[in-house]
PDB file of N, CA and C in Angstrom:
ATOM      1  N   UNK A   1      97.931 184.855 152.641  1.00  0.00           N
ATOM      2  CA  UNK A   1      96.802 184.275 151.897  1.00  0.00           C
ATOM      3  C   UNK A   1      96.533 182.838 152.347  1.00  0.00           C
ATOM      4  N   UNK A   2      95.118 182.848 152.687  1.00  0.00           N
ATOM      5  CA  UNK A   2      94.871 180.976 152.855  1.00  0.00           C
ATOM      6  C   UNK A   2      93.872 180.512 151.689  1.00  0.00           C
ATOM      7  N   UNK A   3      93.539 179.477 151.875  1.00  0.00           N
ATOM      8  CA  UNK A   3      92.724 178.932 151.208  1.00  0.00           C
ATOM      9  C   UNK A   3      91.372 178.888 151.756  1.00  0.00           C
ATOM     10  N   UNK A   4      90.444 179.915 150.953  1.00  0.00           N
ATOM     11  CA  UNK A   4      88.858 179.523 151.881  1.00  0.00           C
ATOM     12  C   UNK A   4      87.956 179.267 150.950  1.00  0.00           C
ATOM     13  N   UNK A   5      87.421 178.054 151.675  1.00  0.00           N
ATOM     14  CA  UNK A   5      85.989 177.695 150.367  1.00  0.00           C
ATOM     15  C   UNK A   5      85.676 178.313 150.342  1.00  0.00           C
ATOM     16  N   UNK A   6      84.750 178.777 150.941  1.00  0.00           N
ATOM     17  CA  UNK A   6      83.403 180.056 150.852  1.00  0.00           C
ATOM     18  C   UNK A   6      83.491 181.453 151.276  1.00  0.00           C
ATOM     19  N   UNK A   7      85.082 181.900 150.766  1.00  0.00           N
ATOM     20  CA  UNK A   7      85.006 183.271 151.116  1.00  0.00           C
ATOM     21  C   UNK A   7      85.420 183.918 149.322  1.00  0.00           C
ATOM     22  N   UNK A   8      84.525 184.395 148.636  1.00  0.00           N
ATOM     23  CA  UNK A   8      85.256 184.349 147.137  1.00  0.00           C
ATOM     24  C   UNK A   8      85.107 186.150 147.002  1.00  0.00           C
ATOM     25  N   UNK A   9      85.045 186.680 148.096  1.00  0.00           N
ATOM     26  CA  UNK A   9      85.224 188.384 148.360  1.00  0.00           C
ATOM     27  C   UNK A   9      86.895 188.326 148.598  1.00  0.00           C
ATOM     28  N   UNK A  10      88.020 187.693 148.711  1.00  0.00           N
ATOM     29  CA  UNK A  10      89.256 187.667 148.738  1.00  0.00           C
ATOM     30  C   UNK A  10      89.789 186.963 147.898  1.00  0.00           C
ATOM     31  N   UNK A  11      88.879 185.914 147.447  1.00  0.00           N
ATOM     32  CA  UNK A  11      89.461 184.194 146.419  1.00  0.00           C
ATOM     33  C   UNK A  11      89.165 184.449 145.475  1.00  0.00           C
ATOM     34  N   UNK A  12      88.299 185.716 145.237  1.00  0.00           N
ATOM     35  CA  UNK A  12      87.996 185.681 144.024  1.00  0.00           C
ATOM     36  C   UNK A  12      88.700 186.549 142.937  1.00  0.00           C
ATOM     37  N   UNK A  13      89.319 187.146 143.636  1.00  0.00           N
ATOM     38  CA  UNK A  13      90.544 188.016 143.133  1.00  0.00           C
ATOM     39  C   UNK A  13      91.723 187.778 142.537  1.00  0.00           C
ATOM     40  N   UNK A  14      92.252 186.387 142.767  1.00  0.00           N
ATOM     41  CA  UNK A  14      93.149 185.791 142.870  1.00  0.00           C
ATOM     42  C   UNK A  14      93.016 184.358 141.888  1.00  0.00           C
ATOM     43  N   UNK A  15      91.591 183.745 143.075  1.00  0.00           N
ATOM     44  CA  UNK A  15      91.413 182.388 142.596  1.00  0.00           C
ATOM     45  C   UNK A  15      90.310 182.115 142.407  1.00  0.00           C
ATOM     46  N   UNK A  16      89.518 182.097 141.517  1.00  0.00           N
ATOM     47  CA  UNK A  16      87.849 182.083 141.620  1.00  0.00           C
ATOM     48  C   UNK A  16      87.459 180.674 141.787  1.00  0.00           C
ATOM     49  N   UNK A  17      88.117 179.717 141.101  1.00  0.00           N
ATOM     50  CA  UNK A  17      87.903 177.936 141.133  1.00  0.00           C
ATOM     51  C   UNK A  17      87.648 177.650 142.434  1.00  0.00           C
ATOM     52  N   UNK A  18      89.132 177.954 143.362  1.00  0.00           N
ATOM     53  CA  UNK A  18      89.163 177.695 144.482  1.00  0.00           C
ATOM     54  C   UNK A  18      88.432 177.950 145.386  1.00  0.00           C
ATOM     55  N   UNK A  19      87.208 178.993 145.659  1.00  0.00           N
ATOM     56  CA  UNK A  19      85.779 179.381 146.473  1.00  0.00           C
ATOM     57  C   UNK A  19      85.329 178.308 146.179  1.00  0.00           C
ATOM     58  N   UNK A  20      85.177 177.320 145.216  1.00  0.00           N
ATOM     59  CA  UNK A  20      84.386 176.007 145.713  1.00  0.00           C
ATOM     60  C   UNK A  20      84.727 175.093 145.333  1.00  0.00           C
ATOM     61  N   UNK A  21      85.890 175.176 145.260  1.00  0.00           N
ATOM     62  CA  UNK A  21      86.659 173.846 144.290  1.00  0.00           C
ATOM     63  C   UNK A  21      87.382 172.445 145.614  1.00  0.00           C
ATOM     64  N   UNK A  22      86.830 173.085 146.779  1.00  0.00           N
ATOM     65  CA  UNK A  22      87.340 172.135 147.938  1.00  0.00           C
ATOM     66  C   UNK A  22      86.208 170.803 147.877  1.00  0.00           C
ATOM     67  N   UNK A  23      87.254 169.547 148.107  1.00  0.00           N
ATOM     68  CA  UNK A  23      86.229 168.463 148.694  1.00  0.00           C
ATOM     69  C   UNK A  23      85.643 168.597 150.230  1.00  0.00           C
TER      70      UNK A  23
END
């Protein structure tokens, strides 16, 4: 697992904040 801004088809499963929670 990585961390991706703009992928929230994998992040969002997991981590939904994190799809856009990057500076």
């Amino acid at each position: 697992m990585r961390a991706i801004p703009m992928v929230p088809s994998s992040n969002s499963n997991n981590s939904p904040a994190i799809h856009c929670s990057k500076p």
